[in-house]
N, C-alpha and C. Protein backbone atom coordinates (compact mmCIF):
# COMPACT_ATOMS: atom_id res chain seq x y z
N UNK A 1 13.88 -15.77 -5.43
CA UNK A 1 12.54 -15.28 -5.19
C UNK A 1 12.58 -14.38 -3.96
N UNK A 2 12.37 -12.97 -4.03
CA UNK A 2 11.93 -12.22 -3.14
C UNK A 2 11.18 -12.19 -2.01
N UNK A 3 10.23 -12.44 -2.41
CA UNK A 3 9.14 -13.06 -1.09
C UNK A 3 8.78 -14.19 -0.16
N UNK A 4 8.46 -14.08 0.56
CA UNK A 4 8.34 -15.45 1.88
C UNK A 4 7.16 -16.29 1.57
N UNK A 5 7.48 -17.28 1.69
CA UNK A 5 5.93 -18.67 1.80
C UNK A 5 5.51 -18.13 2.96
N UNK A 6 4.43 -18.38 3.25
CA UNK A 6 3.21 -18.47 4.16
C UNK A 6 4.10 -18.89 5.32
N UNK A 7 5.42 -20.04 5.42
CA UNK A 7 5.73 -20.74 7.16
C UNK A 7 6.75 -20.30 6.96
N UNK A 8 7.31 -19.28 6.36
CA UNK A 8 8.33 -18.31 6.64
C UNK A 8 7.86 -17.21 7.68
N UNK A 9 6.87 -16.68 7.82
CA UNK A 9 6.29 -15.86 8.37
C UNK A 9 5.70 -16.02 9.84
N UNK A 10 6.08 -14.85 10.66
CA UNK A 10 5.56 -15.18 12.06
C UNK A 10 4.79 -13.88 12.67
N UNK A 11 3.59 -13.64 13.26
CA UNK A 11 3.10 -12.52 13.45
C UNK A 11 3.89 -11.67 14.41
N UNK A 12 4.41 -10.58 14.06
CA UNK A 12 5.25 -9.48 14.22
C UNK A 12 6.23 -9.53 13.87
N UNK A 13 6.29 -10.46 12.92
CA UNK A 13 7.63 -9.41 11.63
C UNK A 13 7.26 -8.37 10.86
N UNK A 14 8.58 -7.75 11.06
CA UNK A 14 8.56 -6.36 11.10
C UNK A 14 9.66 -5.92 9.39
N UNK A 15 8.59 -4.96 8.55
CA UNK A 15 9.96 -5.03 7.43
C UNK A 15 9.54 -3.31 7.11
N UNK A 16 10.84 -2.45 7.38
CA UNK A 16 10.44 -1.29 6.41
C UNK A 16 10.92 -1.64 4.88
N UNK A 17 10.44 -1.14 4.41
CA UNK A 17 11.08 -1.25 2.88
C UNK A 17 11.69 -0.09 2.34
N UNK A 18 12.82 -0.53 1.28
CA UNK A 18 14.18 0.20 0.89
C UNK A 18 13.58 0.70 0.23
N UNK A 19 12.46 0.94 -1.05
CA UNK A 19 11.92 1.79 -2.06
C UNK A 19 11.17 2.92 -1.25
N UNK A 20 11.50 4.24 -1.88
CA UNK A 20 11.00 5.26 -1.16
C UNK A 20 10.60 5.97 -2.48
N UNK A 21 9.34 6.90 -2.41
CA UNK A 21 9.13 7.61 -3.79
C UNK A 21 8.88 8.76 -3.38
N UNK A 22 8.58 10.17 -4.09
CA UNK A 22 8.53 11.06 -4.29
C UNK A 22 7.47 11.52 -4.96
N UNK A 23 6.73 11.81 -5.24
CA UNK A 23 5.21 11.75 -5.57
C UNK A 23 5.07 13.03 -6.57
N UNK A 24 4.97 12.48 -8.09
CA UNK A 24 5.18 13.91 -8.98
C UNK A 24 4.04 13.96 -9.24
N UNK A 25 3.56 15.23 -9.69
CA UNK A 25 2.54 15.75 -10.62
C UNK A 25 2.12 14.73 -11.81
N UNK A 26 3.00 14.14 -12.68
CA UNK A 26 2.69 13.29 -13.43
C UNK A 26 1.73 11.96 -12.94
N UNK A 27 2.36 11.49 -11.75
CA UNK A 27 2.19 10.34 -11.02
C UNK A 27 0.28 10.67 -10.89
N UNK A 28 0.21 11.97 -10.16
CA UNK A 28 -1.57 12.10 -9.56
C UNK A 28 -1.86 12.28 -10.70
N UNK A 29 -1.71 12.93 -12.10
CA UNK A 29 -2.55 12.93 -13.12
C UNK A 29 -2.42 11.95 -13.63
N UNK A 30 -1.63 10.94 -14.20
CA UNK A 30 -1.97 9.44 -14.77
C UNK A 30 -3.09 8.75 -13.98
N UNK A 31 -2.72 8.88 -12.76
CA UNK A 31 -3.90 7.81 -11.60
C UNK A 31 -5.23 8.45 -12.05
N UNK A 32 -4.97 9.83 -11.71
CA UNK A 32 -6.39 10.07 -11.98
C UNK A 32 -7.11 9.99 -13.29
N UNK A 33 -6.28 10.42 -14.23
CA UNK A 33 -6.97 10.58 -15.91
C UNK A 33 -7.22 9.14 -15.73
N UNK A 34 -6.25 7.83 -15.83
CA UNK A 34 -6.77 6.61 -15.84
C UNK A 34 -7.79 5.62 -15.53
N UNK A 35 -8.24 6.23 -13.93
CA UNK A 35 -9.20 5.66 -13.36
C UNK A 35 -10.28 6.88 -13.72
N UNK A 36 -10.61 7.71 -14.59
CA UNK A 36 -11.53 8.28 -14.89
C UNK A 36 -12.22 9.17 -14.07
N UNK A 37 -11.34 10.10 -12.94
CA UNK A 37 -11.64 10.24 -11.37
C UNK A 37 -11.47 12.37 -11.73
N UNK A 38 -12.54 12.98 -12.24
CA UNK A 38 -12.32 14.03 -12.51
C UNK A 38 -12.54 15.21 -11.25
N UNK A 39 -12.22 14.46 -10.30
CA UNK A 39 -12.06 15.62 -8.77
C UNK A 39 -11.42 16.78 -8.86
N UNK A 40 -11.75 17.80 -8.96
CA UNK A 40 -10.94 18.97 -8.96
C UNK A 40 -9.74 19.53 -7.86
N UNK A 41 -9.78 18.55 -7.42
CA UNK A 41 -9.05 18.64 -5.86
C UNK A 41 -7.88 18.42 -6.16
N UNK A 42 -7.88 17.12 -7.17
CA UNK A 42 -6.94 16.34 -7.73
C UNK A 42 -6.01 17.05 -8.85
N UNK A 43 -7.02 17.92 -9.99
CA UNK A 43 -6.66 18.25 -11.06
C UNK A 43 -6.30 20.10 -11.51
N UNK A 44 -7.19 20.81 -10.81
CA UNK A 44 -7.43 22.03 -10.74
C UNK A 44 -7.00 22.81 -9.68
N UNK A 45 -5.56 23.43 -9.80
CA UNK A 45 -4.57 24.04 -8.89
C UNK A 45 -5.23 24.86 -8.38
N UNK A 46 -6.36 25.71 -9.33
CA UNK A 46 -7.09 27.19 -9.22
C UNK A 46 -7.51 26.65 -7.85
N UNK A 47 -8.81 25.70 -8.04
CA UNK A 47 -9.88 24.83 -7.31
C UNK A 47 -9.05 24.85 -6.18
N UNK A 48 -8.02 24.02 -6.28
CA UNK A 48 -7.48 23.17 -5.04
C UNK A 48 -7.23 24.10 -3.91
N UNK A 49 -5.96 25.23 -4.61
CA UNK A 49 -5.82 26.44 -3.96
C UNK A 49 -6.85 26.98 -2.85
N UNK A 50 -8.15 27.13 -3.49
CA UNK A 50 -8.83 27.32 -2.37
C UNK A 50 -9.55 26.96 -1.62
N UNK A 51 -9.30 25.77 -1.13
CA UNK A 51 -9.64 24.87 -0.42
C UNK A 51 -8.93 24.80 0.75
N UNK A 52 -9.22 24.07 2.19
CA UNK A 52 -8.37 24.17 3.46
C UNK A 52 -7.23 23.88 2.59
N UNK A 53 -6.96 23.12 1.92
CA UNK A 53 -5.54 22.01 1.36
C UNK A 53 -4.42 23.39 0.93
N UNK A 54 -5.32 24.35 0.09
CA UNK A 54 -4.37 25.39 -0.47
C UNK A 54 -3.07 24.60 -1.79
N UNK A 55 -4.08 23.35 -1.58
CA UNK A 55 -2.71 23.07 -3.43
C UNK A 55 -3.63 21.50 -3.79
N UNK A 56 -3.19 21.23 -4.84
CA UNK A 56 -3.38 20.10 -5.15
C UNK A 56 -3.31 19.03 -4.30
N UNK A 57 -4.30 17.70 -3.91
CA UNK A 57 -4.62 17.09 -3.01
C UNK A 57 -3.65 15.25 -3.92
N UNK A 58 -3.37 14.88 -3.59
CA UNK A 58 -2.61 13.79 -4.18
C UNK A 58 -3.41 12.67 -4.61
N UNK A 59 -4.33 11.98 -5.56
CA UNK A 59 -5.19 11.32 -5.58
C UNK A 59 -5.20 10.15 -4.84
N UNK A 60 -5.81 10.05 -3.89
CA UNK A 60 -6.30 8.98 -2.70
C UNK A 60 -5.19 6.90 -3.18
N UNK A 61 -5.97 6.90 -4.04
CA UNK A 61 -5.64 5.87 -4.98
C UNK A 61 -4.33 5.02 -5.07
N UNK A 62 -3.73 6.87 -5.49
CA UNK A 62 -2.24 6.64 -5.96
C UNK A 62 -1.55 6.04 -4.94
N UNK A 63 -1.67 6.95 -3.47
CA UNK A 63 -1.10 6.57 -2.37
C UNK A 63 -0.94 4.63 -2.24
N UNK A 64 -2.69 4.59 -2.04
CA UNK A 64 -3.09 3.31 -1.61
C UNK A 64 -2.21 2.16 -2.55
N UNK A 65 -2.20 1.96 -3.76
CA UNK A 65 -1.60 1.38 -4.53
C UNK A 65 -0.20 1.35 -4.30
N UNK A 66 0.93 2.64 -4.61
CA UNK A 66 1.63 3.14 -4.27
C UNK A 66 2.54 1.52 -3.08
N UNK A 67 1.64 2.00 -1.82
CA UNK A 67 2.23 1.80 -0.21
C UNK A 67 2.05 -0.13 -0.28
N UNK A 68 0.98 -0.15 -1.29
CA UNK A 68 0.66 -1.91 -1.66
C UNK A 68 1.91 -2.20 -2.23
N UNK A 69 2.36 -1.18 -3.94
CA UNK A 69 3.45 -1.77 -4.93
C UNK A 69 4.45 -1.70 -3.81
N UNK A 70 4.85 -1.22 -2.96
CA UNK A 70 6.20 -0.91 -2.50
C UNK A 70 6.64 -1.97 -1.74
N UNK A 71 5.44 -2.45 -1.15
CA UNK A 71 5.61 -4.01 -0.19
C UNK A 71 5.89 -5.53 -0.99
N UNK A 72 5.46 -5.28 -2.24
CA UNK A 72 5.58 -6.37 -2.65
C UNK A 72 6.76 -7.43 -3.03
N UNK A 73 7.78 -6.58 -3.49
CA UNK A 73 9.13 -7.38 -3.37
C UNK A 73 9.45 -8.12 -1.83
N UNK A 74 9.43 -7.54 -0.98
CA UNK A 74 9.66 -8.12 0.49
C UNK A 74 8.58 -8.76 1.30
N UNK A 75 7.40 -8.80 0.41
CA UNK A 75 6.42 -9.96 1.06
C UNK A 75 5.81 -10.70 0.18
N UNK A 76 5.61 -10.57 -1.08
CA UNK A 76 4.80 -11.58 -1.73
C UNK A 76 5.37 -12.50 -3.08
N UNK A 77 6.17 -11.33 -3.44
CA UNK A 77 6.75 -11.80 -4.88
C UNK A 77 7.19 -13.39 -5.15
N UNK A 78 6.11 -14.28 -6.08
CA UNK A 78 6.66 -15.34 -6.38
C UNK A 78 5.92 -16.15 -5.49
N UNK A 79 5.60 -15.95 -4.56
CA UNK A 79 4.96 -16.56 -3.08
C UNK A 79 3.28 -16.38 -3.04
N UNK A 80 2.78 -15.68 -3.84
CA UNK A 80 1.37 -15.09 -3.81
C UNK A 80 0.09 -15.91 -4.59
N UNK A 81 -0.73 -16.29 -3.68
CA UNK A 81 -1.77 -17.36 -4.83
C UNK A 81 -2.65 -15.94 -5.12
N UNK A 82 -3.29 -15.29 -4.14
CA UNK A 82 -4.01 -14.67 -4.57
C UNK A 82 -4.19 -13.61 -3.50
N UNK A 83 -4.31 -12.36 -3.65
CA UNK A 83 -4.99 -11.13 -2.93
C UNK A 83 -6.23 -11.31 -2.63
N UNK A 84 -6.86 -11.70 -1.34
CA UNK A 84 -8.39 -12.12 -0.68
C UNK A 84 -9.08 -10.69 -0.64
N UNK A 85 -8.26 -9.93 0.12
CA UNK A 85 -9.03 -8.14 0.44
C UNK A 85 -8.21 -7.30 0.97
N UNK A 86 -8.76 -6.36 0.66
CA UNK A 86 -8.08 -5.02 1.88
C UNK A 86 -8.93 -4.75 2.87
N UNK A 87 -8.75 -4.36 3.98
CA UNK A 87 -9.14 -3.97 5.08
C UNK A 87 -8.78 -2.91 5.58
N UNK A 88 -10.67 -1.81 6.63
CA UNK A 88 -9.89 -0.80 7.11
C UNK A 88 -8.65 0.43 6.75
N UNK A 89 -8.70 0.50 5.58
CA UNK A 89 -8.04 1.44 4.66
C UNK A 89 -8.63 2.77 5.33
N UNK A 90 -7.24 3.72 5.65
CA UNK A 90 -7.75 4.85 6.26
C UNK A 90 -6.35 5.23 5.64
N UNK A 91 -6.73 6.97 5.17
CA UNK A 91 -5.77 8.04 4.79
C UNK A 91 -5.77 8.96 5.73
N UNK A 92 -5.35 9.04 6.82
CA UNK A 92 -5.19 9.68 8.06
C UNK A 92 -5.00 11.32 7.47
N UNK A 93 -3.92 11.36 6.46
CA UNK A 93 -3.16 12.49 6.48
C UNK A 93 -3.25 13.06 5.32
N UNK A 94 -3.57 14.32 3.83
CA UNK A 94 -3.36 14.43 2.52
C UNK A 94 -2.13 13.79 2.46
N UNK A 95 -1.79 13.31 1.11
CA UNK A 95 -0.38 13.34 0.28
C UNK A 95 -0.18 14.62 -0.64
N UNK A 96 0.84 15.36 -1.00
CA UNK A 96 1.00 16.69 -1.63
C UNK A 96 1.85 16.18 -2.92
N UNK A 97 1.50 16.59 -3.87
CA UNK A 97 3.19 16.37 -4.98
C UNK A 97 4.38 17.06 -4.48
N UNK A 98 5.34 16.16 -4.07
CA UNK A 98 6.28 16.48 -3.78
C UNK A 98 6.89 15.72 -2.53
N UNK A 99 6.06 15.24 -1.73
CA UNK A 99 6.11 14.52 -0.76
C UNK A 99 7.11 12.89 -0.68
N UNK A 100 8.00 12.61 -0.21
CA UNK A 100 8.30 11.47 -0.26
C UNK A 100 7.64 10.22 0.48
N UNK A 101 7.61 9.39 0.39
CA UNK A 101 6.42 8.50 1.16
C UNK A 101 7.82 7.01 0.82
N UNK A 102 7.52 6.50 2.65
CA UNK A 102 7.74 5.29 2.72
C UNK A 102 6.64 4.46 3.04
N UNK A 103 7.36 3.10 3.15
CA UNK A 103 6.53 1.92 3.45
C UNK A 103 6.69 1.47 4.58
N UNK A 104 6.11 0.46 5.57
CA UNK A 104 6.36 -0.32 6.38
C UNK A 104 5.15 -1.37 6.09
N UNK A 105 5.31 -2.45 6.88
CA UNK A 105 4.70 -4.05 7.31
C UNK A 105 4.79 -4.49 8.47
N UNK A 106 3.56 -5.36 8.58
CA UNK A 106 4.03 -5.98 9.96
C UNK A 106 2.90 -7.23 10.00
N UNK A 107 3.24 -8.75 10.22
CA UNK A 107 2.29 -9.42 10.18
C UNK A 107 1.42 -9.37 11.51
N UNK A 108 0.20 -9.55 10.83
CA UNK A 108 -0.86 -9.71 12.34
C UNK A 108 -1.59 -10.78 12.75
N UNK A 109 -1.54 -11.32 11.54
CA UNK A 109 -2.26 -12.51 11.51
C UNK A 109 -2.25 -13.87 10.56
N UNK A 110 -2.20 -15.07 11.13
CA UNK A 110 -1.37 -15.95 10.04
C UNK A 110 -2.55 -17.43 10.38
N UNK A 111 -3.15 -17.58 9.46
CA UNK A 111 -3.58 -19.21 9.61
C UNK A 111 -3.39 -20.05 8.35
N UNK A 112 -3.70 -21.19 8.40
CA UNK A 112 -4.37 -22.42 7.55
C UNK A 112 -4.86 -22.12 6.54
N UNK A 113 -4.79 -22.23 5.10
CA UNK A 113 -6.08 -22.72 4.70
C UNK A 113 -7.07 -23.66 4.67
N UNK A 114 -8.15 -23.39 5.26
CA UNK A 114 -9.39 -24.47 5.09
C UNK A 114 -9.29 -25.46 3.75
N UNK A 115 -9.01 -24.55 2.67
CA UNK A 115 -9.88 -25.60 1.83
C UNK A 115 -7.76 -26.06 0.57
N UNK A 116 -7.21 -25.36 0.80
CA UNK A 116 -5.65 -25.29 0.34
C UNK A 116 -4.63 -25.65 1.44
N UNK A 117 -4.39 -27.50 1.20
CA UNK A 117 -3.31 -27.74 1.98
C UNK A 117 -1.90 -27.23 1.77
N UNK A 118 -1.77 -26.58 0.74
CA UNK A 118 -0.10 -26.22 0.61
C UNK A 118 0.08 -24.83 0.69
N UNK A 119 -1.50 -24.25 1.20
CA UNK A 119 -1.45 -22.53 1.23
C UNK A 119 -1.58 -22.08 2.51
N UNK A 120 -1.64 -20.89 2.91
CA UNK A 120 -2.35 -20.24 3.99
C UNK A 120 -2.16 -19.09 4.04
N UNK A 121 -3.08 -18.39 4.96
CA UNK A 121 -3.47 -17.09 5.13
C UNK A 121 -2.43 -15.70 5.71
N UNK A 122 -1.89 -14.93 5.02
CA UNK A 122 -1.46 -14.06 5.79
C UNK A 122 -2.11 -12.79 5.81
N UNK A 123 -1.97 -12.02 7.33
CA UNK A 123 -2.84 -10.55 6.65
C UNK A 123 -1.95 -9.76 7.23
N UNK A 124 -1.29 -8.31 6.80
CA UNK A 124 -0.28 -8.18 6.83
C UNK A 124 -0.89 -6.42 6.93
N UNK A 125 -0.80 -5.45 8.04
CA UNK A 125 -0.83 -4.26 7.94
C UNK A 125 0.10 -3.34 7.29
N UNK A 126 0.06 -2.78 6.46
CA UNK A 126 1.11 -1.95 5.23
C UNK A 126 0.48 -0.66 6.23
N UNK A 127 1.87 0.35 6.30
CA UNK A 127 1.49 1.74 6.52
C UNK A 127 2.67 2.65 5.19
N UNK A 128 2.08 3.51 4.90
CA UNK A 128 2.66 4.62 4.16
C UNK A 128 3.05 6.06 5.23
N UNK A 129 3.92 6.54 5.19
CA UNK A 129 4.28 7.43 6.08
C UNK A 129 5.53 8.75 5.17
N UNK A 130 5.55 9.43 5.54
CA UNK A 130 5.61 11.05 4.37
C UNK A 130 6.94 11.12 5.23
N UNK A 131 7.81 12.29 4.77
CA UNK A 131 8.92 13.07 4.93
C UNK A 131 9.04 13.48 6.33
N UNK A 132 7.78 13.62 6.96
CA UNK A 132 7.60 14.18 7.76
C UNK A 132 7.09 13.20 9.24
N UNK A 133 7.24 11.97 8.71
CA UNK A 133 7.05 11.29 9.80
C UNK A 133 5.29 10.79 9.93
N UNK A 134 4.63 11.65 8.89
CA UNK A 134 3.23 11.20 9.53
C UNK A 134 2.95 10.06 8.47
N UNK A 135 1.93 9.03 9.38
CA UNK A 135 1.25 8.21 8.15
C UNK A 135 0.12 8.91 7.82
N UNK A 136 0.20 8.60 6.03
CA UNK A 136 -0.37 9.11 5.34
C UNK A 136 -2.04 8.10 4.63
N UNK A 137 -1.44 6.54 4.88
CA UNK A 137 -2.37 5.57 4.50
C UNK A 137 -1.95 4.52 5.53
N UNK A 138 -3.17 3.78 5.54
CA UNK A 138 -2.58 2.31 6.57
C UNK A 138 -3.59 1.59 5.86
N UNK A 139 -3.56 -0.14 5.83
CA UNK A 139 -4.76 -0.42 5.74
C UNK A 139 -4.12 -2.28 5.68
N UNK A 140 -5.35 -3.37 6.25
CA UNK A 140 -4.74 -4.66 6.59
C UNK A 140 -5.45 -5.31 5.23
N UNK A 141 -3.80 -6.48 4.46
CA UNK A 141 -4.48 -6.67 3.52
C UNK A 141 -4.05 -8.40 3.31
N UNK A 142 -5.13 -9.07 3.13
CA UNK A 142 -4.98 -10.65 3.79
C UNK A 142 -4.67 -11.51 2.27
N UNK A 143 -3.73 -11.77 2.70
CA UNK A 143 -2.97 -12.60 1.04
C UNK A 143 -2.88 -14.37 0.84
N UNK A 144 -3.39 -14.75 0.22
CA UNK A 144 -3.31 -16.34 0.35
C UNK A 144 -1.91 -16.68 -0.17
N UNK A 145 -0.98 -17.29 0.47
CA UNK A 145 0.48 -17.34 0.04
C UNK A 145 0.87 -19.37 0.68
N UNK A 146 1.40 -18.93 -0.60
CA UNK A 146 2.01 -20.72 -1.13
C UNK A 146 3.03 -21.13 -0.05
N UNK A 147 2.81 -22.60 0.65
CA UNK A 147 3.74 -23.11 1.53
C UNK A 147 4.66 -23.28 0.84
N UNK A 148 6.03 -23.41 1.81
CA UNK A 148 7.84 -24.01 1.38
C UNK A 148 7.35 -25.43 0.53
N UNK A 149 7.87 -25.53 -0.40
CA UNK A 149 7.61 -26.83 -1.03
C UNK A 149 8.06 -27.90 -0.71
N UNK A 150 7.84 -29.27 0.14
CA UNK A 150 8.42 -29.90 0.55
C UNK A 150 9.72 -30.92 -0.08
């Protein structure tokens, strides 16, 4: 199993992750045709072009999801009761097609569950960050995760 129980975890562990992607044209039009998201920003090179962006804008979404799937082998997999929320989700920076985008983690915060003696709380800041060094998404996302089994 990939992922850590809940008392594996200590606030400020630190994990970049080995999956790195590259962000195709295919990738922003599936997200978008799928989620039904007809932004021209997204879809219309003409459009996009003239806009500050000057090209196609990377659908918001994709990123966010994206910088979530990439964490999941090294923090939750197998270990996960349930996803509580995201938090504070900010896209600081566009994503472009073409762009490579990593991941990072870092725990911030770790308790109990109240009402689940064999669970507890982790909330765990994910950042996405481009070729270029900038982050592109950040956002804190609090996971109910299964204790070591005694």
């Amino acid at each position: 199993m990939a992922g850590r129980f809940y008392d594996e975890w200590q606030v400020g562990d630190r994990i970049a992750h080995e999956i790195r992607r590259t962000v195709t044209e295919t990738d922003n039009l599936l997200m978008s045709t799928l989620t039904h998201n007809p932004q021209p920003l997204h879809l219309d090179a003409e459009y996009a072009g003239a806009t500050e962006f000057g090209r196609i804008v990377v659908n918001g979404t994709f990123t966010f999801a994206l910088m979530v799937g990439v964490s999941v082998g090294d923090t939750t997999l197998g270990t996960l009761v349930a996803n509580l929320g995201y938090d504070k989700l900010v896209m600081p920076k566009p994503v472009f097609i073409g762009d490579t985008l990593r991941g990072e983690t870092e725990v911030v915060e770790l308790r109990d569950s109240k009402s689940r003696p064999d669970a507890g709380l982790v909330t765990f800041r994910h950042r996405m960050i481009n070729q270029r060094d900038e982050e592109v998404c950040s956002c804190l996302r609090t996971a109910l995760m299964r204790k070591k089994p005694a």
